[in-house]
N, C-alpha and C. Protein backbone atom coordinates (compact mmCIF):
# COMPACT_ATOMS: atom_id res chain seq x y z
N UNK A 1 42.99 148.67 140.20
CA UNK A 1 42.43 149.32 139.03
C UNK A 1 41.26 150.22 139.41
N UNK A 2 39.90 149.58 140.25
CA UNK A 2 38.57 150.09 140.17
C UNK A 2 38.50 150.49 141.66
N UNK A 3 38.20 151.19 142.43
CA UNK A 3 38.33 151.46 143.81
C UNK A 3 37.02 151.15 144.07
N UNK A 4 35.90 151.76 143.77
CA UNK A 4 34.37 151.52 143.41
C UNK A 4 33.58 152.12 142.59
N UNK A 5 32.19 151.56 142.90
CA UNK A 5 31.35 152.12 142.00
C UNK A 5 30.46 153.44 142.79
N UNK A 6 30.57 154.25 141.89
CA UNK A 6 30.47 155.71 142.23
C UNK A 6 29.23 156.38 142.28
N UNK A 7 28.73 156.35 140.87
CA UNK A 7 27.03 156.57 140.44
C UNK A 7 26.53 155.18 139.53
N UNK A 8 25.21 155.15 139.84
CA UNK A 8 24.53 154.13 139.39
C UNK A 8 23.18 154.69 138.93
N UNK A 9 23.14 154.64 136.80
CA UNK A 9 21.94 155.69 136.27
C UNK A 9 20.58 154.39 136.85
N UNK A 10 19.67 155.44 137.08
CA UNK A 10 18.15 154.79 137.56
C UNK A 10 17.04 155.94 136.17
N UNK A 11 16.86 155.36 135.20
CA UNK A 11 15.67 156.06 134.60
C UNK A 11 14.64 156.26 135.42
N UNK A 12 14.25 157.88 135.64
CA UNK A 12 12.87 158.30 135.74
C UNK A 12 12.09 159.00 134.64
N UNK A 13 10.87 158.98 134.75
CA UNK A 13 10.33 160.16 133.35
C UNK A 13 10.39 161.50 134.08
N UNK A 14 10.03 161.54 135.06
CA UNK A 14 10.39 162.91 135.67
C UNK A 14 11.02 163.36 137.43
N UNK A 15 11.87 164.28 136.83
CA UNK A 15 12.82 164.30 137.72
C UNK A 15 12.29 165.10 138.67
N UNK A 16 11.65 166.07 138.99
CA UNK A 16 11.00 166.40 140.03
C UNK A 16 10.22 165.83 141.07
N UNK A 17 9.18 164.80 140.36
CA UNK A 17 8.39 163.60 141.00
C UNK A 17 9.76 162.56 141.61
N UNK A 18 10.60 162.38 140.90
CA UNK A 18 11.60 161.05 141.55
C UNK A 18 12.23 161.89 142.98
N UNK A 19 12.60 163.29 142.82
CA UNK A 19 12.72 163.57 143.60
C UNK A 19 12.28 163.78 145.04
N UNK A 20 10.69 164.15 144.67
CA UNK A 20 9.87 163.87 145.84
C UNK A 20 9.60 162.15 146.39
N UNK A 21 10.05 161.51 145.80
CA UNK A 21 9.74 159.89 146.18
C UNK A 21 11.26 159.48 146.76
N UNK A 22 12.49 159.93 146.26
CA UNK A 22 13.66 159.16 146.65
C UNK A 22 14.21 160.10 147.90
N UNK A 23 13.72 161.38 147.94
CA UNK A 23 14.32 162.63 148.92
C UNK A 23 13.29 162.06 150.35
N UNK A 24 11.98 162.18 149.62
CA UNK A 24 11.21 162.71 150.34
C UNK A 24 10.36 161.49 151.30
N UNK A 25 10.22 160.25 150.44
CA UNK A 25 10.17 159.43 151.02
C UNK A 25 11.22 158.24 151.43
N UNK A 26 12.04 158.08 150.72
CA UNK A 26 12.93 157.29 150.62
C UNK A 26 14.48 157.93 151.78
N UNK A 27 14.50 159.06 152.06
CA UNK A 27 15.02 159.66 153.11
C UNK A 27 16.84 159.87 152.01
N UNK A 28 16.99 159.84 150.64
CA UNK A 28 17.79 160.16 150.06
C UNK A 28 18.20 161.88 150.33
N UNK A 29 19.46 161.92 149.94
CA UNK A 29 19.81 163.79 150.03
C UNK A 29 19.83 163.62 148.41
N UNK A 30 19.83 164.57 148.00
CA UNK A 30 20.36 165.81 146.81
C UNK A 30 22.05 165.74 147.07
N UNK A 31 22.36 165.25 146.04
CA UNK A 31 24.53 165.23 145.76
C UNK A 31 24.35 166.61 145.30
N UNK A 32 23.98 166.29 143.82
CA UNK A 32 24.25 167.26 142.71
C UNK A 32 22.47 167.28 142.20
N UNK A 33 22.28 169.11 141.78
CA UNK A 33 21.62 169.06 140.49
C UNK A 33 22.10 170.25 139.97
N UNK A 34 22.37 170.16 138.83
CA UNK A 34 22.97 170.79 138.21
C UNK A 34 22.33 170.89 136.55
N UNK A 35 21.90 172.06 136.21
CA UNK A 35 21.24 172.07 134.91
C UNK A 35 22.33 172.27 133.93
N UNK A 36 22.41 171.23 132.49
CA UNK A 36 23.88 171.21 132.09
C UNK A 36 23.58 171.68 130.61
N UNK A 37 21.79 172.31 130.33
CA UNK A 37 21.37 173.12 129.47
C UNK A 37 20.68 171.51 128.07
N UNK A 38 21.78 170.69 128.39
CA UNK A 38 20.71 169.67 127.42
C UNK A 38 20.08 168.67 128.20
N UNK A 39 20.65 168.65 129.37
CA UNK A 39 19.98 167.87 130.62
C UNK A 39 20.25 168.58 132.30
N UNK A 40 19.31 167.72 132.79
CA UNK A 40 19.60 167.83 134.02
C UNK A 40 20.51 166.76 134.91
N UNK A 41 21.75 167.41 135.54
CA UNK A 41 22.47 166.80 136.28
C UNK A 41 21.82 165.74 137.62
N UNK A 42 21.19 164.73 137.89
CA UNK A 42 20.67 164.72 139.29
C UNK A 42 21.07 164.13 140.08
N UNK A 43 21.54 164.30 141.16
CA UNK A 43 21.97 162.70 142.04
C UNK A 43 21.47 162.80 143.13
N UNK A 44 21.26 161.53 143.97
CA UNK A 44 20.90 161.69 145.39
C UNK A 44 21.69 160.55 145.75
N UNK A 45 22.11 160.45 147.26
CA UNK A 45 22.79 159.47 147.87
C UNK A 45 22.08 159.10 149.50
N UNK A 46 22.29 158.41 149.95
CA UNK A 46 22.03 158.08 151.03
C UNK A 46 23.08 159.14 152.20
N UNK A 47 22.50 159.71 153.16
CA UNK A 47 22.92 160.23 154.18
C UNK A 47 24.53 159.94 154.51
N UNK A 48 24.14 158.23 154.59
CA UNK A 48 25.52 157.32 155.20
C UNK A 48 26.42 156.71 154.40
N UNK A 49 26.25 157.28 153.19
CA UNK A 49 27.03 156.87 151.93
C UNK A 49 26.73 158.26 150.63
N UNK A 50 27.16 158.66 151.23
CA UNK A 50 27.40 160.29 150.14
C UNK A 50 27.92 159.94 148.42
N UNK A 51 28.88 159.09 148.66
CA UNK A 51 29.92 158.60 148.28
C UNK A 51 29.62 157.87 146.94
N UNK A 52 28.55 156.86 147.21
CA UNK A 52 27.41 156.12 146.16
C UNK A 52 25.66 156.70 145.94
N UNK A 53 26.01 157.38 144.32
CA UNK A 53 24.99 157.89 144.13
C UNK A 53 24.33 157.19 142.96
N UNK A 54 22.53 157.56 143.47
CA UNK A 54 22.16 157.44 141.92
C UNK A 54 21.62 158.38 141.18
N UNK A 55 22.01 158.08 139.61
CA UNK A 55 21.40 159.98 138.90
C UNK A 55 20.21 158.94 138.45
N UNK A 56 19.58 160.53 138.62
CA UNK A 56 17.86 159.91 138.27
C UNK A 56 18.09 160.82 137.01
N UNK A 57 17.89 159.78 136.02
CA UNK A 57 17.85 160.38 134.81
C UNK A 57 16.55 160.19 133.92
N UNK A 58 16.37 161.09 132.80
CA UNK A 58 15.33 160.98 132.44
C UNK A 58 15.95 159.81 130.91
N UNK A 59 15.04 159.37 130.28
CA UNK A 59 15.69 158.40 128.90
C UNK A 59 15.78 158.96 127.75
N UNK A 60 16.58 159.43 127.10
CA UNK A 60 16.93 159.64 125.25
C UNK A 60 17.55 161.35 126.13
N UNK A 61 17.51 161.60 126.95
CA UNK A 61 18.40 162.75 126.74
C UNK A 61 19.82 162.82 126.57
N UNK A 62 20.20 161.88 127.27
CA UNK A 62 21.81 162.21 126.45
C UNK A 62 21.90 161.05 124.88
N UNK A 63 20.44 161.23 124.59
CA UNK A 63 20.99 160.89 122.96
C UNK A 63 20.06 159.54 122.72
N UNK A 64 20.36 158.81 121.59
CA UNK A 64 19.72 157.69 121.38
C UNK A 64 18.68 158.20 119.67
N UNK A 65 18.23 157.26 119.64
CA UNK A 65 16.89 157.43 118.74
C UNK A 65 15.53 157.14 119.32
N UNK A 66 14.68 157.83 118.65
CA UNK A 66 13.54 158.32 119.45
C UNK A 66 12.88 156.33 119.56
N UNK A 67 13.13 156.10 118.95
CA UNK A 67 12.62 154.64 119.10
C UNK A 67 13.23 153.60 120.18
N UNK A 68 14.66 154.13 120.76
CA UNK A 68 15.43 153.60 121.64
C UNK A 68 14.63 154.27 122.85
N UNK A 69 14.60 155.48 122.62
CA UNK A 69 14.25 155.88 123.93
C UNK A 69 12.59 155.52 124.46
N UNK A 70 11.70 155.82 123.08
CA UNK A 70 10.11 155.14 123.52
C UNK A 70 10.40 153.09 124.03
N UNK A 71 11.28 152.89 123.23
CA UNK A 71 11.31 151.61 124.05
C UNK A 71 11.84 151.03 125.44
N UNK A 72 12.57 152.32 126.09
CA UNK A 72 13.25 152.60 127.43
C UNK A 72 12.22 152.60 128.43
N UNK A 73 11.49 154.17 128.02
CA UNK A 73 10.04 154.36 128.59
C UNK A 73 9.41 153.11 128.83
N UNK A 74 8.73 152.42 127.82
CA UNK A 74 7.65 151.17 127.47
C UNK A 74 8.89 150.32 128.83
N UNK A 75 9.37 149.85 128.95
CA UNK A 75 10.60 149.08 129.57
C UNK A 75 10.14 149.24 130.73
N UNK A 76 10.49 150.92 131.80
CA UNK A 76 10.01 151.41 132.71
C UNK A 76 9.49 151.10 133.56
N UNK A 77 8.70 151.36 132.39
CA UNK A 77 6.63 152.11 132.98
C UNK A 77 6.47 150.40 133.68
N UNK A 78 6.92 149.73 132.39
CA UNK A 78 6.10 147.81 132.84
C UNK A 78 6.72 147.13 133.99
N UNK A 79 7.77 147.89 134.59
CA UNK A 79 8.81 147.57 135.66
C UNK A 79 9.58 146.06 135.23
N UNK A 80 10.04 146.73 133.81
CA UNK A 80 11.09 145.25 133.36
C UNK A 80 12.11 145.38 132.99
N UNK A 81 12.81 146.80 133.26
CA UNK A 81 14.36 146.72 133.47
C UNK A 81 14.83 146.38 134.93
N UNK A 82 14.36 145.48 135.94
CA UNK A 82 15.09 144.89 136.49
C UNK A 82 15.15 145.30 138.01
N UNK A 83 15.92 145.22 138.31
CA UNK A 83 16.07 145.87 140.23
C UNK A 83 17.04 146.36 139.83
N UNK A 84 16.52 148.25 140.41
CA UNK A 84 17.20 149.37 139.96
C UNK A 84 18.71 149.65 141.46
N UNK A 85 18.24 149.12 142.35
CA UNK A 85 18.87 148.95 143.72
C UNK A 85 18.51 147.83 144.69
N UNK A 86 19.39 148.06 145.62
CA UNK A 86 19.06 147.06 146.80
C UNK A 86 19.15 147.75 147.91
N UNK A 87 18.35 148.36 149.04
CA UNK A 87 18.96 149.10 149.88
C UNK A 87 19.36 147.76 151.10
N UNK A 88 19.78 148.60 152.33
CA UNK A 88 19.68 147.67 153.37
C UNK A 88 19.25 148.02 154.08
N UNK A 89 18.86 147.58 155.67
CA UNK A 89 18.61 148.52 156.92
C UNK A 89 18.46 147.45 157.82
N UNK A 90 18.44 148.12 159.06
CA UNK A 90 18.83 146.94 160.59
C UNK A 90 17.41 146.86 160.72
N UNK A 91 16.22 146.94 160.37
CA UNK A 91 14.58 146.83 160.44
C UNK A 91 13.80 146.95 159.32
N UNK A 92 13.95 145.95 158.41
CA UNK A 92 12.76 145.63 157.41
C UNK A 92 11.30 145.37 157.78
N UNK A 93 11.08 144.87 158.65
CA UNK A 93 9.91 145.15 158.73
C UNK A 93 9.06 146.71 159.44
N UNK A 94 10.43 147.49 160.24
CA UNK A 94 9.89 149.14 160.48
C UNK A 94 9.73 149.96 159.14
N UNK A 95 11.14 149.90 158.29
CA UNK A 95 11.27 150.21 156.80
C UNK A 95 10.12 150.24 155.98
N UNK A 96 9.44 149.02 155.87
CA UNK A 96 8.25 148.71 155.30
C UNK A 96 6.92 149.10 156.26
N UNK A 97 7.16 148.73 157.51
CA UNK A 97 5.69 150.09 158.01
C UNK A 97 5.83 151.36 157.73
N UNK A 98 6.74 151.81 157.90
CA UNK A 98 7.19 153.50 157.73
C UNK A 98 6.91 153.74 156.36
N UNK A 99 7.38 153.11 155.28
CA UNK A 99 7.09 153.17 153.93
C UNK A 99 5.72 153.50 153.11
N UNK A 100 5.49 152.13 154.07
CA UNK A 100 3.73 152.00 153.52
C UNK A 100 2.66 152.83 153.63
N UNK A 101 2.84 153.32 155.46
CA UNK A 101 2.29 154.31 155.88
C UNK A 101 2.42 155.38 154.86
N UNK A 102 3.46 156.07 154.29
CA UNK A 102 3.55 157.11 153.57
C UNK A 102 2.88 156.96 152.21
N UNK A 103 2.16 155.72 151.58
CA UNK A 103 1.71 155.48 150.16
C UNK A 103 2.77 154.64 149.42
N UNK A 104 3.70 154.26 149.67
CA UNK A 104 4.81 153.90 148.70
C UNK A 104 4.04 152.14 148.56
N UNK A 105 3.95 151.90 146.99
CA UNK A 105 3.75 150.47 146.51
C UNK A 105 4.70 149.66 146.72
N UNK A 106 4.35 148.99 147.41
CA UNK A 106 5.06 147.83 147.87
C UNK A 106 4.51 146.40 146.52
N UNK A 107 5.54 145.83 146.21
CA UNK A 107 5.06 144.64 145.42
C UNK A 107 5.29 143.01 146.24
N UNK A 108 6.20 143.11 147.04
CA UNK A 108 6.24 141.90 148.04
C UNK A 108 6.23 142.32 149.49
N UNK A 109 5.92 142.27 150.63
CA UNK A 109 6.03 142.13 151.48
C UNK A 109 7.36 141.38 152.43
N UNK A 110 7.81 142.03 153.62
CA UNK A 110 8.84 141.37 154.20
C UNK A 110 8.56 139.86 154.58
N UNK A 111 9.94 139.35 154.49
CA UNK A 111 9.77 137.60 153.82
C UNK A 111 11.14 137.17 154.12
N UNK A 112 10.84 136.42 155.15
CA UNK A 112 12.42 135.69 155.88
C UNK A 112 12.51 134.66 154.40
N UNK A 113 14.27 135.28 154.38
CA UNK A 113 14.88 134.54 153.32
C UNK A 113 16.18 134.34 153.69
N UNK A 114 17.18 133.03 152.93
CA UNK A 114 18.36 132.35 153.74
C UNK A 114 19.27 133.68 153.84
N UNK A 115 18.84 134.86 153.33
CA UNK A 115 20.10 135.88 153.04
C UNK A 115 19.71 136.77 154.31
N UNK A 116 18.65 136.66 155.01
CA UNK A 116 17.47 137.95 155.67
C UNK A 116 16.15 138.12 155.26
N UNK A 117 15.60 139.16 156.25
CA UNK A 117 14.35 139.40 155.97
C UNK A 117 14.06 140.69 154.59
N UNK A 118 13.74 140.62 153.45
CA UNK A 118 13.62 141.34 151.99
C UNK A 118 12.24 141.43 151.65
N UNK A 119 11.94 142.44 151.45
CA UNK A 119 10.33 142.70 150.68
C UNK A 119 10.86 144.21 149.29
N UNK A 120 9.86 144.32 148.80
CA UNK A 120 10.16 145.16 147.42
C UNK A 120 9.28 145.86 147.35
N UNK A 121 9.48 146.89 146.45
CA UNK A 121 8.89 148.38 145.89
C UNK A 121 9.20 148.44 144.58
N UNK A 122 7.97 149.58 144.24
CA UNK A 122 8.30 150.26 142.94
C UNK A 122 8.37 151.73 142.74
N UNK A 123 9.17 152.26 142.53
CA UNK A 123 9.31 153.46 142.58
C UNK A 123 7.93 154.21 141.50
N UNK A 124 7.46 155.56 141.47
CA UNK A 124 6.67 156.11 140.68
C UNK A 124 6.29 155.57 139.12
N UNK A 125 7.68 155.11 138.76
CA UNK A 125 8.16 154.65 137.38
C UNK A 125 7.90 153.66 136.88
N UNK A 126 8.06 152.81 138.02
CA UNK A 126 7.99 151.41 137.39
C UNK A 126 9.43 150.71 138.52
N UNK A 127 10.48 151.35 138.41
CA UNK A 127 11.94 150.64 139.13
C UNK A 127 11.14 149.49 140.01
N UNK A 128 12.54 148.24 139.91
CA UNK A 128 12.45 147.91 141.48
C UNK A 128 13.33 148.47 142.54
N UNK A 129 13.08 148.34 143.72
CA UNK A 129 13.98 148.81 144.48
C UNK A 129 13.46 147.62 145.73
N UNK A 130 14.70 146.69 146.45
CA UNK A 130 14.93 145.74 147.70
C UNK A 130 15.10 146.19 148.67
N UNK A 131 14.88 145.95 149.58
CA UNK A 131 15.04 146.64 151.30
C UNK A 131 15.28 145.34 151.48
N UNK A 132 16.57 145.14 151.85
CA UNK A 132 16.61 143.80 152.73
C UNK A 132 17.38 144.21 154.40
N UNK A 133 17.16 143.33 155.22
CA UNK A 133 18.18 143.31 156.41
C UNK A 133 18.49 142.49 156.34
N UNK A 134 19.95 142.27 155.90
CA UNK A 134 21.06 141.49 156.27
C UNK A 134 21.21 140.27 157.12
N UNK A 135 21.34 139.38 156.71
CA UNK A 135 21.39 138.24 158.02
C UNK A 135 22.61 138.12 158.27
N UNK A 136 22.87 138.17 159.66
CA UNK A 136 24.87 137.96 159.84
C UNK A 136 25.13 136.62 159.99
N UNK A 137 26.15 136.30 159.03
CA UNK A 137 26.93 135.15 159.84
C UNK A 137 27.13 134.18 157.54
N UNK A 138 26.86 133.63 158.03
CA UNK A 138 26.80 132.50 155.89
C UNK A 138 25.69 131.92 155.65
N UNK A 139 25.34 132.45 154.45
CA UNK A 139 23.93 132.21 153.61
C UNK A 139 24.25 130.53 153.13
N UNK A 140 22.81 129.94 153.92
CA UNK A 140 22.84 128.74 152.78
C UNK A 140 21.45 128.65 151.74
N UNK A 141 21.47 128.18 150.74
CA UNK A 141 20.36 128.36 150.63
C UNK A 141 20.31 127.09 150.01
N UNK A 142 18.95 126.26 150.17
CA UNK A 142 18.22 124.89 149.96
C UNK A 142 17.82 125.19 148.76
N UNK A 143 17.45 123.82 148.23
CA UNK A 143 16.58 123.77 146.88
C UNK A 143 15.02 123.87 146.78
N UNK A 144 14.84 124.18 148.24
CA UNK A 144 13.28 124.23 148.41
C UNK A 144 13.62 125.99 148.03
N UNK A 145 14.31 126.76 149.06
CA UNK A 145 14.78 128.08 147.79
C UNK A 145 14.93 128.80 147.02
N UNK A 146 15.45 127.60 146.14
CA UNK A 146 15.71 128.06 144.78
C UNK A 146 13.94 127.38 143.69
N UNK A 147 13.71 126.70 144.18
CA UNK A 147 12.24 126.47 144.18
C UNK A 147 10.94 127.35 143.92
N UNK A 148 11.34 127.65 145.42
CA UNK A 148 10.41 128.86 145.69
C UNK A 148 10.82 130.22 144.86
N UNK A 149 11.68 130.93 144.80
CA UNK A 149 12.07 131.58 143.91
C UNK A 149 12.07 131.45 142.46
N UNK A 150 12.08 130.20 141.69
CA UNK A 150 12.33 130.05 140.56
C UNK A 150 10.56 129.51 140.06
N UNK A 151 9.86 129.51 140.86
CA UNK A 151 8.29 129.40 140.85
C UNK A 151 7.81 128.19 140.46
N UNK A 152 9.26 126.97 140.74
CA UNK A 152 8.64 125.46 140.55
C UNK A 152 8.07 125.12 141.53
C-alpha cells in the first residue's frame, strides 16, 4: 500500500530564520521552495536522504481559524508539540560539540541510553529535535529506565 513517508510538516513562525538554523546549521539542503502565492512551498532534506523531507511551514496558512492557529503558535513557542524529528549520526557526542559551538540550544546533553548515546535541541521555535547514535545489535531496556525516564 504505503512505500514511505515522504514529507514530515515541522511548524516554524518564520521561514527564512528556520532556514538559516536547519540549512545552515543543521547541514540540511533546500528540496523545494516554491512561492505558491498563499504560501510558501519549503522543504529541506538531509544530503543522504533527499528522499525524506521536512516542510517548514509557517501555522494558519493553509487555513484554520485565527484561534487554531494563535493556539499552534502558543503550542510552539512553549516547545509542547512534541519531538518534531529524530536525527541520527555515527558521533553524538562530535554532533553536539559541533552544534554547540555554533549557538544551537541544546536542552539535554549526550546520555548513554539502552537504545545509544541521545541528547536534544530546540530549534529557534520551540521544536524538539533528537540526535541519537544508534546502538547496534537489541535494545533492552530495565525498569531502572523506564524510571529514569518516567521521572519516578
Amino acid at each position: 500500500m504505503f512505500t514511505s513517508i515522504a514529507i514530515t510538516s515541522v511548524f516554524v513562525l518564520d521561514q527564512n530564520e528556520a532556514l538559516d538554523f536547519y540549512v545552515g546549521k543543521l547541514g540540511f539542503e533546500v528540496h523545494d521552495d516554491v512561492d505558491m502565492g498563499f504560501m510558501r512551498w519549503l522543504t529541506v532534506a538531509l544530503p543522504s536522504e533527499p528522499q525524506r523531507q521536512l516542510l517548514l511551514e509557517v501555522p494558519g496558512v493553509a487555513g484554520g481559524s485565527p484561534e487554531t492557529t494563535a493556539a499552534q503558535r502558543d503550542l510552539l513557542t512553549r516547545g509542547a508539540l512534541g519531538v518534531a524529528c529524530i536525527l541520527t549520526t555515527d558521533d553524538c557526542r562530535a554532533a553536539y560539540a559541533k552544534l554547540s559551538a555554533q549557538g544551537v540550544e541544546f536542552t539535554e546533553e549526550p546520555q548513554e541510553q539502552p537504545y545509544g548515546i541521545d541528547c536534544a535541541l530546540r530549534d529557534p521555535f520551540g521544536n524538539q529535535i533528537r540526535i541519537t547514535q544508534p546502538k547496534q545489535g537489541p535494545v533492552e531496556i530495565t525498569q531502572a529506565d523506564v524510571d529514569r525516564w518516567s521521572g519516578a
